[in-house]
PDB file of N, CA and C in Angstrom:
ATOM      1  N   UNK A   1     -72.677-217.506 -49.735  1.00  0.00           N
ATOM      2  CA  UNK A   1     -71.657-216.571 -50.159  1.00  0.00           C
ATOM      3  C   UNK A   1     -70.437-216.594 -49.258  1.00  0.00           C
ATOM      4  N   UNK A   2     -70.448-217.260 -47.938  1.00  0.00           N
ATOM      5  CA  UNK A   2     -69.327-217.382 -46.861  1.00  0.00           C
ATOM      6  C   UNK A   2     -68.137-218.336 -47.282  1.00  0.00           C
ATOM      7  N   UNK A   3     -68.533-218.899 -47.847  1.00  0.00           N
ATOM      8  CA  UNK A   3     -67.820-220.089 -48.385  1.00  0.00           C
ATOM      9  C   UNK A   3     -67.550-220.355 -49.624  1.00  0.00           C
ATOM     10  N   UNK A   4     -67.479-219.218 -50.576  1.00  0.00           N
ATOM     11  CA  UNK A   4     -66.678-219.141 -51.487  1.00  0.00           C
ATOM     12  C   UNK A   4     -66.356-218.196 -51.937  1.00  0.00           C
ATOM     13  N   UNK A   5     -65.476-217.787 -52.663  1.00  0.00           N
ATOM     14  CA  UNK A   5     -64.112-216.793 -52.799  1.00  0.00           C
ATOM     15  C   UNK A   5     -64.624-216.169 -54.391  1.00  0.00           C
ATOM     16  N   UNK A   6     -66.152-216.844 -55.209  1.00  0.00           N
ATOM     17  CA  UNK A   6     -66.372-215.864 -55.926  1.00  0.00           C
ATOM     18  C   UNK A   6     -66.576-214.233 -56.136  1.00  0.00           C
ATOM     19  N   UNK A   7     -67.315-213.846 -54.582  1.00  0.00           N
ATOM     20  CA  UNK A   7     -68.297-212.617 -54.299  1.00  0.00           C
ATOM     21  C   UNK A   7     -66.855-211.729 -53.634  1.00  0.00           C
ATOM     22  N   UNK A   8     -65.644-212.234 -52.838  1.00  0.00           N
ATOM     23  CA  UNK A   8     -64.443-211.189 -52.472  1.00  0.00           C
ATOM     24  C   UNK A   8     -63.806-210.694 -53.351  1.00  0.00           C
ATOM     25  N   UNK A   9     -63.899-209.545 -53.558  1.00  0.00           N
ATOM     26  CA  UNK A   9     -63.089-208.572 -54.435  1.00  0.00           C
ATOM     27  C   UNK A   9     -63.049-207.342 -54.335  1.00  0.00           C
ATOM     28  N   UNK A  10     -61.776-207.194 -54.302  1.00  0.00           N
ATOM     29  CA  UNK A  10     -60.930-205.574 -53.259  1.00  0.00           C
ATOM     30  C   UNK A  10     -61.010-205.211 -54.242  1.00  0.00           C
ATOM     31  N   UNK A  11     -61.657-204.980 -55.472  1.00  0.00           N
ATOM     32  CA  UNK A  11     -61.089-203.811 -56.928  1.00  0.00           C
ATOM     33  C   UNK A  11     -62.322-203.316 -56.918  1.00  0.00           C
ATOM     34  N   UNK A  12     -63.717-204.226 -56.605  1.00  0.00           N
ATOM     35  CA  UNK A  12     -64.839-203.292 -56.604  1.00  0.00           C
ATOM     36  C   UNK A  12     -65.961-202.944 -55.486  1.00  0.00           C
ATOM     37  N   UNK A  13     -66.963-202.197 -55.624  1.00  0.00           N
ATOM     38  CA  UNK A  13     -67.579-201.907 -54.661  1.00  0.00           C
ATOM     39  C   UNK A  13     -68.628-202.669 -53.960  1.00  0.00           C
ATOM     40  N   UNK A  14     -69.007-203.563 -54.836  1.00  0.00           N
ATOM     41  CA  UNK A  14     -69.718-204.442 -54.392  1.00  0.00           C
ATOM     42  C   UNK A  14     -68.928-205.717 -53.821  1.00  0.00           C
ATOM     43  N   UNK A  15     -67.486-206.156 -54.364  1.00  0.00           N
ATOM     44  CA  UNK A  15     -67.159-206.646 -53.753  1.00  0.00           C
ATOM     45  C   UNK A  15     -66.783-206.147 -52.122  1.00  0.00           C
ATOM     46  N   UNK A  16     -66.515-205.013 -51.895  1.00  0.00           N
ATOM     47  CA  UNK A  16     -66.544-204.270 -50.287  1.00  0.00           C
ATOM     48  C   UNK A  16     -67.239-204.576 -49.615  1.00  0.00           C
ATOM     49  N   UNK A  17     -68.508-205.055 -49.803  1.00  0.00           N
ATOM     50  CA  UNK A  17     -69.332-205.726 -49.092  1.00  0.00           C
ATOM     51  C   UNK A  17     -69.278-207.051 -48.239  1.00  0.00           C
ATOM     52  N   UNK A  18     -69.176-207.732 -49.220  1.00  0.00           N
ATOM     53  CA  UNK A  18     -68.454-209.354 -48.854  1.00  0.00           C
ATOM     54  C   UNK A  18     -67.397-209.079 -47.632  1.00  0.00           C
ATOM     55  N   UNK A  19     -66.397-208.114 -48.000  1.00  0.00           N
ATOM     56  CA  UNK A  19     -65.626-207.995 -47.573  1.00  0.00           C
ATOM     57  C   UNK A  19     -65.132-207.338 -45.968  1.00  0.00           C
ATOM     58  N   UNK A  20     -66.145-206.240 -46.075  1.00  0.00           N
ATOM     59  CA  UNK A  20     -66.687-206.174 -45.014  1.00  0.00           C
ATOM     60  C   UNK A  20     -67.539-207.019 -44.210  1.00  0.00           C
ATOM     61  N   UNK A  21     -68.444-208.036 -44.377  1.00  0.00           N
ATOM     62  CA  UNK A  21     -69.167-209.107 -43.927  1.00  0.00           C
ATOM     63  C   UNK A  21     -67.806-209.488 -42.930  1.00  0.00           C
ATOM     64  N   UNK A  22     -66.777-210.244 -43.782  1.00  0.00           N
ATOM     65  CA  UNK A  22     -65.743-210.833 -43.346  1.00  0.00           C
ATOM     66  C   UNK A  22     -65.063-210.273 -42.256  1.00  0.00           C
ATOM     67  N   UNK A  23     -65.004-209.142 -42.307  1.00  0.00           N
ATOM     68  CA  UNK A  23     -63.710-208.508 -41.508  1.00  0.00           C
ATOM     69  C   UNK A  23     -64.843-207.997 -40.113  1.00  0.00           C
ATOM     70  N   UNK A  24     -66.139-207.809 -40.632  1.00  0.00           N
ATOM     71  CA  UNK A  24     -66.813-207.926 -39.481  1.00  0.00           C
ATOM     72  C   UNK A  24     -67.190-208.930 -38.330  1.00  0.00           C
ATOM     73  N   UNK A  25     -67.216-210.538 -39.210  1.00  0.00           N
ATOM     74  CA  UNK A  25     -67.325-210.975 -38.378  1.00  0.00           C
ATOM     75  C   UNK A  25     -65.433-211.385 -37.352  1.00  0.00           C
ATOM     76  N   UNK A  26     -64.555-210.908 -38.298  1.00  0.00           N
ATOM     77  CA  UNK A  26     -63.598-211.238 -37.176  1.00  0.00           C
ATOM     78  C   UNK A  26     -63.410-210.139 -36.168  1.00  0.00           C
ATOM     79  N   UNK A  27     -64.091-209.293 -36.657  1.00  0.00           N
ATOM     80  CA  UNK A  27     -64.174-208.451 -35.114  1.00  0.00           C
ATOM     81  C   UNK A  27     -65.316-209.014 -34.125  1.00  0.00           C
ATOM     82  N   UNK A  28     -66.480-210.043 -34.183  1.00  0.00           N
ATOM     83  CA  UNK A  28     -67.419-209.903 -33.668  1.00  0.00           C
ATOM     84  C   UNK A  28     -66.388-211.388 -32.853  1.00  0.00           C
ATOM     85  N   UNK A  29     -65.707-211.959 -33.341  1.00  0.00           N
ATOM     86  CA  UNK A  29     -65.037-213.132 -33.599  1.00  0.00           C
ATOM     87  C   UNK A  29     -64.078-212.815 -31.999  1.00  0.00           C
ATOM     88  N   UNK A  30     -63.349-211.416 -32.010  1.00  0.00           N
ATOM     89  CA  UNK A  30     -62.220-211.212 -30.775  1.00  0.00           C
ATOM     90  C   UNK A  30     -63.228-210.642 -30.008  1.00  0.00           C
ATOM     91  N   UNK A  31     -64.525-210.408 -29.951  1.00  0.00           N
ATOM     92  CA  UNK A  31     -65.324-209.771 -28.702  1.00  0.00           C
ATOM     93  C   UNK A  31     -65.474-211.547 -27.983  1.00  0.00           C
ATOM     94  N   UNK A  32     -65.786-212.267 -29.165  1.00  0.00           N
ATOM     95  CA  UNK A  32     -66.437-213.924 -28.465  1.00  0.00           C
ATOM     96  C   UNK A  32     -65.024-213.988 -27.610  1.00  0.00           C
ATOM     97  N   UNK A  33     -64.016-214.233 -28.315  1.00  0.00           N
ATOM     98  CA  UNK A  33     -62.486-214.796 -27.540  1.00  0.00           C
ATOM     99  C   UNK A  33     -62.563-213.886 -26.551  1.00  0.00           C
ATOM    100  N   UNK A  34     -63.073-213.102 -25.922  1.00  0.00           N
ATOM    101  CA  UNK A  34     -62.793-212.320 -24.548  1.00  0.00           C
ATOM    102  C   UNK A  34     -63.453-212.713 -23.648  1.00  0.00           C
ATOM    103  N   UNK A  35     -64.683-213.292 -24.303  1.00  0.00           N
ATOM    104  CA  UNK A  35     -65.781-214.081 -23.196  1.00  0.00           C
ATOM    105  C   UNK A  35     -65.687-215.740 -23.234  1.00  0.00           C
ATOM    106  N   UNK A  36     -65.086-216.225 -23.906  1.00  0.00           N
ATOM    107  CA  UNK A  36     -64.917-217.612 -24.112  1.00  0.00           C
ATOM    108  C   UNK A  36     -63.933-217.808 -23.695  1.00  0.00           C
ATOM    109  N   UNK A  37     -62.640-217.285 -24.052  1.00  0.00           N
ATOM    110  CA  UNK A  37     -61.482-217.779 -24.076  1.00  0.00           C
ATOM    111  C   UNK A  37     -60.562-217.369 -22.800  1.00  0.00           C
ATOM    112  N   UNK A  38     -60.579-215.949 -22.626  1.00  0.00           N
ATOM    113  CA  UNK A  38     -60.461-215.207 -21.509  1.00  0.00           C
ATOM    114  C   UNK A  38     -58.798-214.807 -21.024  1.00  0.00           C
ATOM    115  N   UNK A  39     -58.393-215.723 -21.750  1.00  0.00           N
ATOM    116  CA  UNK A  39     -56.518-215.895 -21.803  1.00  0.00           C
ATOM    117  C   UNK A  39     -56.351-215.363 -23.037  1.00  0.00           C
ATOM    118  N   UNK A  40     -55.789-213.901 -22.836  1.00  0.00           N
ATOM    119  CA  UNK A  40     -54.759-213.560 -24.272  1.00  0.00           C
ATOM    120  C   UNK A  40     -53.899-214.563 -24.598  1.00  0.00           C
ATOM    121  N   UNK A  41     -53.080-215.504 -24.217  1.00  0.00           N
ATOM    122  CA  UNK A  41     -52.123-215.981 -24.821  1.00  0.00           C
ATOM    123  C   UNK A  41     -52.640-217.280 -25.289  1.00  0.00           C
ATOM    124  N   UNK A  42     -53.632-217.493 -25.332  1.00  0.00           N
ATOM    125  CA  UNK A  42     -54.579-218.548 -26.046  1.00  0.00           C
ATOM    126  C   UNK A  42     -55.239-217.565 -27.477  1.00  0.00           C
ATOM    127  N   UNK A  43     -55.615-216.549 -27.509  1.00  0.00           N
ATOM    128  CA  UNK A  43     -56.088-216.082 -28.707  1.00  0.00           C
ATOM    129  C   UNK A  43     -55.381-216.794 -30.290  1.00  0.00           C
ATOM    130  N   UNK A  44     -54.386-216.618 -29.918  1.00  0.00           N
ATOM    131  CA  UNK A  44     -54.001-216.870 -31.504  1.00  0.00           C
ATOM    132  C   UNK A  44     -53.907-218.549 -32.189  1.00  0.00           C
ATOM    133  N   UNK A  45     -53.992-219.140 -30.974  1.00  0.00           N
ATOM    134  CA  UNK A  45     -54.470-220.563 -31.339  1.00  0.00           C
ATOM    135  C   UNK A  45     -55.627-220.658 -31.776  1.00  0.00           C
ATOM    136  N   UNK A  46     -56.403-220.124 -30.874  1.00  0.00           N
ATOM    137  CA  UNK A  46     -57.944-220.406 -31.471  1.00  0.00           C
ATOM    138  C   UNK A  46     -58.563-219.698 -32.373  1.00  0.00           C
ATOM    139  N   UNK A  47     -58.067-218.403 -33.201  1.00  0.00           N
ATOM    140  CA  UNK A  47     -58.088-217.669 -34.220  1.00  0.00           C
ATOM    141  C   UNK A  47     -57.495-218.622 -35.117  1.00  0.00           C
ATOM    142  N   UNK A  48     -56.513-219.033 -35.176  1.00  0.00           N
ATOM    143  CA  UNK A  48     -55.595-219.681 -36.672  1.00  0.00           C
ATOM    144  C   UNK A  48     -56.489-221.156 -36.719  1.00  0.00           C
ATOM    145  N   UNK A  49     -56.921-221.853 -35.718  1.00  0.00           N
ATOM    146  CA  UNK A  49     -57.710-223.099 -35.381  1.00  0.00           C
ATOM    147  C   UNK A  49     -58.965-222.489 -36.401  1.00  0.00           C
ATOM    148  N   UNK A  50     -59.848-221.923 -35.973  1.00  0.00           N
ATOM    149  CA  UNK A  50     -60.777-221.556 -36.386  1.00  0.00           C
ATOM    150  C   UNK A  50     -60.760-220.978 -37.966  1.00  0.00           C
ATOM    151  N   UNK A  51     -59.342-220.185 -38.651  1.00  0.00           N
ATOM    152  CA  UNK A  51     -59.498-219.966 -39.656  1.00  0.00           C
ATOM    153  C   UNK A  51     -58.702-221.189 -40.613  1.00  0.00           C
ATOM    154  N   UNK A  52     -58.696-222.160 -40.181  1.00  0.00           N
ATOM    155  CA  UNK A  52     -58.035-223.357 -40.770  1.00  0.00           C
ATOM    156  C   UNK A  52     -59.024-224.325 -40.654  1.00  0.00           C
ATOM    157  N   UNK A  53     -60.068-224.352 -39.978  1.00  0.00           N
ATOM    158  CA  UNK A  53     -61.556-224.805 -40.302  1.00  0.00           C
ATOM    159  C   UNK A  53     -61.990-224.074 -41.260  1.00  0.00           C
ATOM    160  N   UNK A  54     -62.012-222.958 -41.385  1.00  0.00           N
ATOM    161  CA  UNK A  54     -63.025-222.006 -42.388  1.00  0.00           C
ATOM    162  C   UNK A  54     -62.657-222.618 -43.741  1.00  0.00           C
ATOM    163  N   UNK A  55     -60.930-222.937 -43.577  1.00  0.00           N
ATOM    164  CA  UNK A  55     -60.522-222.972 -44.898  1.00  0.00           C
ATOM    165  C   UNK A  55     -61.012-224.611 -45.801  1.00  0.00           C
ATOM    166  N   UNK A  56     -60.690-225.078 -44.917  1.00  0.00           N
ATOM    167  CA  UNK A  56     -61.365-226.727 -44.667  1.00  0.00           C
ATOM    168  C   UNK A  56     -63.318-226.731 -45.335  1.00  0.00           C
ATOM    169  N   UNK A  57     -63.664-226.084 -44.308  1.00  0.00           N
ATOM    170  CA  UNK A  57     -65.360-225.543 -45.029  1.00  0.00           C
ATOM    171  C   UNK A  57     -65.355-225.630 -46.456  1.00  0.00           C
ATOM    172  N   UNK A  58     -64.381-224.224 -46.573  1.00  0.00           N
ATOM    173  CA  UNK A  58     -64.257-223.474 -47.975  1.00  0.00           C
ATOM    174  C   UNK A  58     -63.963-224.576 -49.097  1.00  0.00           C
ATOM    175  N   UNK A  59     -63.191-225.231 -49.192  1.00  0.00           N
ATOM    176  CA  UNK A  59     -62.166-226.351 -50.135  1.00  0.00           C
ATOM    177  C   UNK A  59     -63.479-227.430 -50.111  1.00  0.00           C
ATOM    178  N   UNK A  60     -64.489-228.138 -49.002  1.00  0.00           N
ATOM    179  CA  UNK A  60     -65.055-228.803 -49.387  1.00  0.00           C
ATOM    180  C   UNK A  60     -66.413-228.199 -50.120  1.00  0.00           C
ATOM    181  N   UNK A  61     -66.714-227.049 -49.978  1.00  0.00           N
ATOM    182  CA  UNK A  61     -67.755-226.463 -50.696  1.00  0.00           C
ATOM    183  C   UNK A  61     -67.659-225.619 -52.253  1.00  0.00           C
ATOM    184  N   UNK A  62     -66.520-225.355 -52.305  1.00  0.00           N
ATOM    185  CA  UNK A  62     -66.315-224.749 -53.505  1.00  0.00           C
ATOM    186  C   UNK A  62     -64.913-224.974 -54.310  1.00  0.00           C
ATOM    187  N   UNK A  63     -64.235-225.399 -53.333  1.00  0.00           N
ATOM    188  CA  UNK A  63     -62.975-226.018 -54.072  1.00  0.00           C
ATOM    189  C   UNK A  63     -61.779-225.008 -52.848  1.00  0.00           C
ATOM    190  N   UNK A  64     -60.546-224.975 -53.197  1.00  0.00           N
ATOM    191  CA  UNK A  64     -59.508-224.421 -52.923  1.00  0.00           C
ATOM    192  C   UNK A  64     -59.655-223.341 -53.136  1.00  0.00           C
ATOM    193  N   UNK A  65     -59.902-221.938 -52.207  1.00  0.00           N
ATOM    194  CA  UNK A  65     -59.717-220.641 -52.566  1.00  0.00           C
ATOM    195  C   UNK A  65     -58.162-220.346 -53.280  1.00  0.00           C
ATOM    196  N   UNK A  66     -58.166-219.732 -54.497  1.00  0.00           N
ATOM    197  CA  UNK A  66     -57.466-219.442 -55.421  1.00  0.00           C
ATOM    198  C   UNK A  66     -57.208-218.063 -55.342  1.00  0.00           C
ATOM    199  N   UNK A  67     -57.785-217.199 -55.047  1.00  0.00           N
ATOM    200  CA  UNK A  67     -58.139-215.867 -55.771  1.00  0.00           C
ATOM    201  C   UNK A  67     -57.213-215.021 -54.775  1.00  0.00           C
ATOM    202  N   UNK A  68     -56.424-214.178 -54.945  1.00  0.00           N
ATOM    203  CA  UNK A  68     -55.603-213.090 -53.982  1.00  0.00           C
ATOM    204  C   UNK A  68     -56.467-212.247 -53.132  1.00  0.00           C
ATOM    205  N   UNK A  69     -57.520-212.224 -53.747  1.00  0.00           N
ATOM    206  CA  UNK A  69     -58.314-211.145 -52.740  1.00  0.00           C
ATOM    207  C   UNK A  69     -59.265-212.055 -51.446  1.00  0.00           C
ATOM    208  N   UNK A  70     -59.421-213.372 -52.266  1.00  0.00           N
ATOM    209  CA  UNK A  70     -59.829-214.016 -50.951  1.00  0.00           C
ATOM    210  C   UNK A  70     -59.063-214.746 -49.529  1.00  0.00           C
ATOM    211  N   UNK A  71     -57.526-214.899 -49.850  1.00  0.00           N
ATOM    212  CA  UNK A  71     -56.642-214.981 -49.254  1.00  0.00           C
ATOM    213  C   UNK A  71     -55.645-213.113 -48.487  1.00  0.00           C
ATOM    214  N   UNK A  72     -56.055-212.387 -48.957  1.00  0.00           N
ATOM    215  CA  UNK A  72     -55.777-210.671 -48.405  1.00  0.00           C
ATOM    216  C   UNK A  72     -56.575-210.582 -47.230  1.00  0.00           C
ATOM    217  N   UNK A  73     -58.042-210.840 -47.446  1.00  0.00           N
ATOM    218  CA  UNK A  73     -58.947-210.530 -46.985  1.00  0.00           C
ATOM    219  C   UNK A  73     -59.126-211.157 -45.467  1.00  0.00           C
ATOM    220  N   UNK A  74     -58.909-212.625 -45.885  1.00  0.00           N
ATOM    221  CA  UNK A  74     -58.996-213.639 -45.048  1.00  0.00           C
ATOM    222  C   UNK A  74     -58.015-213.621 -43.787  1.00  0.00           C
ATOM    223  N   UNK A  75     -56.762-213.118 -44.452  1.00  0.00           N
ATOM    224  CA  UNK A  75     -55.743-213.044 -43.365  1.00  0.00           C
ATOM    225  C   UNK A  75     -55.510-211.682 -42.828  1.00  0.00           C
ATOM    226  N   UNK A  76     -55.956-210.992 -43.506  1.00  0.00           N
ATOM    227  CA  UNK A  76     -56.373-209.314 -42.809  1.00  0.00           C
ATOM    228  C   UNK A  76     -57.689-209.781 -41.611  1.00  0.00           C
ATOM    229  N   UNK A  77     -58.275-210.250 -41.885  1.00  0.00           N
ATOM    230  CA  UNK A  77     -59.406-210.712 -40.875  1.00  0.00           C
ATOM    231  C   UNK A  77     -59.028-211.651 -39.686  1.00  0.00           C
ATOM    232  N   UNK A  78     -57.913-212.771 -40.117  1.00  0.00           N
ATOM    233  CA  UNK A  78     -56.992-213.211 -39.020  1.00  0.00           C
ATOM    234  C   UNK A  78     -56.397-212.522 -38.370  1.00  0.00           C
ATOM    235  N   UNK A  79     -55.645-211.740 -38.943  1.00  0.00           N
ATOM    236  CA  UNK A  79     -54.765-210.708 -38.201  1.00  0.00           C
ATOM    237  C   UNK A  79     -55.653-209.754 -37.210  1.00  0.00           C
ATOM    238  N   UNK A  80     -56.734-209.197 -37.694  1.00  0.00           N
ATOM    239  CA  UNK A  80     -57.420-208.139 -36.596  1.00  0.00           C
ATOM    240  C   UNK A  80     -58.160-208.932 -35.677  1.00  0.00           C
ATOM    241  N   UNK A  81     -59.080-210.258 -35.765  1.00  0.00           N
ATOM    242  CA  UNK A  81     -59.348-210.964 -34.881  1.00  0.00           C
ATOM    243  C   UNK A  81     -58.468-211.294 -33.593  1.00  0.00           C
ATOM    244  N   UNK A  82     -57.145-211.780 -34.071  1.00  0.00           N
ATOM    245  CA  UNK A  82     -55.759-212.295 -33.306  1.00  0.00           C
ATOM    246  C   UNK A  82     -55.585-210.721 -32.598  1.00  0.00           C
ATOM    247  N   UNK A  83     -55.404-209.485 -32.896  1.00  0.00           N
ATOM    248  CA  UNK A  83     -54.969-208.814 -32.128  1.00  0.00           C
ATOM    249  C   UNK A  83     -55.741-208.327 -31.710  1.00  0.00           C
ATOM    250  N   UNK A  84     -56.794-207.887 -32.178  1.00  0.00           N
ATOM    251  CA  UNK A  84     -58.262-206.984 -31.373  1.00  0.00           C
ATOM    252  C   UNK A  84     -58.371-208.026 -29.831  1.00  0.00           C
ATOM    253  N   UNK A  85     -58.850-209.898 -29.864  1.00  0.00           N
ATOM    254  CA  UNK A  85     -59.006-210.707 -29.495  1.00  0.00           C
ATOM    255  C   UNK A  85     -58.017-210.535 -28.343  1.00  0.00           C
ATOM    256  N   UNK A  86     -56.652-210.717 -28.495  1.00  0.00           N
ATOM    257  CA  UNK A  86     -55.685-210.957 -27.431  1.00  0.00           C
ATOM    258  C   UNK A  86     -55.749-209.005 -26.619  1.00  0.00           C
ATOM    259  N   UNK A  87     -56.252-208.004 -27.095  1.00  0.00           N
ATOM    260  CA  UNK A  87     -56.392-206.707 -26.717  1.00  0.00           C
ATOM    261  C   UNK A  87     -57.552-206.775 -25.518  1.00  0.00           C
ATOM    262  N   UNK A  88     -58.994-207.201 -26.324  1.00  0.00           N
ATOM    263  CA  UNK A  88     -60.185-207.602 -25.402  1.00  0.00           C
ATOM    264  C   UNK A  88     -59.489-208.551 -24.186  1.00  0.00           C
ATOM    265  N   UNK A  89     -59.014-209.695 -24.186  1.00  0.00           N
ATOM    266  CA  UNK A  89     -58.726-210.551 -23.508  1.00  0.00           C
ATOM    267  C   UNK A  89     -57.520-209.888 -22.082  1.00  0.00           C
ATOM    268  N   UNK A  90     -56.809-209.299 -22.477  1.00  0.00           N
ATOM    269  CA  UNK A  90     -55.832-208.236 -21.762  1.00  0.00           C
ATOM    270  C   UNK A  90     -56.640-207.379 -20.708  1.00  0.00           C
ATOM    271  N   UNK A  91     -57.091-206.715 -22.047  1.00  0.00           N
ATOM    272  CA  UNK A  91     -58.306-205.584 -20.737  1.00  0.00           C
ATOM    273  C   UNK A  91     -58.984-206.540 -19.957  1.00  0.00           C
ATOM    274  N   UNK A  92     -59.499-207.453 -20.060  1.00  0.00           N
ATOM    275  CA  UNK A  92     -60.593-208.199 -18.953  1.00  0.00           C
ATOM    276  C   UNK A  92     -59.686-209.458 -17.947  1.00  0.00           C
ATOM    277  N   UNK A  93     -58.743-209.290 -18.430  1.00  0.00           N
ATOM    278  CA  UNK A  93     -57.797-210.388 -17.584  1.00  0.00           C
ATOM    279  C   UNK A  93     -57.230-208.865 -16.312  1.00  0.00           C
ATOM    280  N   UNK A  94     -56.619-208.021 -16.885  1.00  0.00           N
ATOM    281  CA  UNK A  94     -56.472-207.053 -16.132  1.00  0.00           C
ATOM    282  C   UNK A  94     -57.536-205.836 -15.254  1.00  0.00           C
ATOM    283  N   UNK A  95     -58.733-206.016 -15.824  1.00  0.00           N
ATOM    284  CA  UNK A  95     -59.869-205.844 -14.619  1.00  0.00           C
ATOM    285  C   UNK A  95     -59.429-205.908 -13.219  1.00  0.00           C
ATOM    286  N   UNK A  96     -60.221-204.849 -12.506  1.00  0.00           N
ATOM    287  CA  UNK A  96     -60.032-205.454 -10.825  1.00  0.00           C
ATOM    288  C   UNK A  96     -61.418-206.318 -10.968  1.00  0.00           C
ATOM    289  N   UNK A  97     -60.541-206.950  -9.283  1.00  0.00           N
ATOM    290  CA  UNK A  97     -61.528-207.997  -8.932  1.00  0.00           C
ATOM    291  C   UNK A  97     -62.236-207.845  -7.847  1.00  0.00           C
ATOM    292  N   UNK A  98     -63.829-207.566  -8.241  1.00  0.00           N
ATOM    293  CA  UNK A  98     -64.743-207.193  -7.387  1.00  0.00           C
ATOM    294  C   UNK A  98     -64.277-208.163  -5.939  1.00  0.00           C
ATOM    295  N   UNK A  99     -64.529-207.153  -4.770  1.00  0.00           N
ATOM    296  CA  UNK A  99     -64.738-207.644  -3.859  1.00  0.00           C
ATOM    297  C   UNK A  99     -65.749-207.710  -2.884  1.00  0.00           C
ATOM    298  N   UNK A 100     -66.132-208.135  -1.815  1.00  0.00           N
ATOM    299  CA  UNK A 100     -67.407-208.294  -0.792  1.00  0.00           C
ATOM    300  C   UNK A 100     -66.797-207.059  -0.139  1.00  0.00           C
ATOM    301  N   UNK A 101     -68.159-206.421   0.001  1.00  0.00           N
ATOM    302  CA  UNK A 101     -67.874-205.218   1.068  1.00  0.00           C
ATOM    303  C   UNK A 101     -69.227-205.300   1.978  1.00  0.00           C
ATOM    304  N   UNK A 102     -68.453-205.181   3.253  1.00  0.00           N
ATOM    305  CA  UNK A 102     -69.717-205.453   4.601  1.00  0.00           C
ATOM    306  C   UNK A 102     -69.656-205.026   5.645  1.00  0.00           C
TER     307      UNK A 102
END
């Protein structure tokens, strides 16, 4: 169901589901970029990288997503990944830095 754009649809309730799936994992998506990536100003490369694979996935498994709600969805999920991501990455770049005490 990740990989194709039948099951997204913002008009009904079951499509909310899907949809939520999605937008969940790009939040689970900017917790990884805080521990992987660690540079806000790298986030949005590797968010747009990563959703330009997805799309790549998508096109060889089901064809070219067509549908408005799977392209809304998709880039609403870019968008909160990219900023949640570069937010996480901020706070932990700006952390203090433990020191030895003796």
């Amino acid at each position: 169901r990740i990989f194709t754009a039948k099951y997204l649809d913002i008009w009904s309730a079951m499509g909310w589901i899907d949809n939520a799936a999605v937008l969940m994992s790009s939040f689970i998506g900017s917790l990884l970029l805080a521990i992987i990536v660690e540079k806000s100003k790298k986030c949005l490369d590797f968010s747009v990288t990563l959703f330009l694979i997805h799309i790549i996935l998508c096109s060889i498994y089901g064809g070219f997503p067509s549908t408005w709600d799977w392209w809304i969805v998709h880039i609403l999920g870019m968008i909160m990944m990219v900023v949640l991501g570069e937010y996480f990455c901020s706070k932990k770049e700006m952390s203090d830095i433990p020191l030895l005490v003796l």
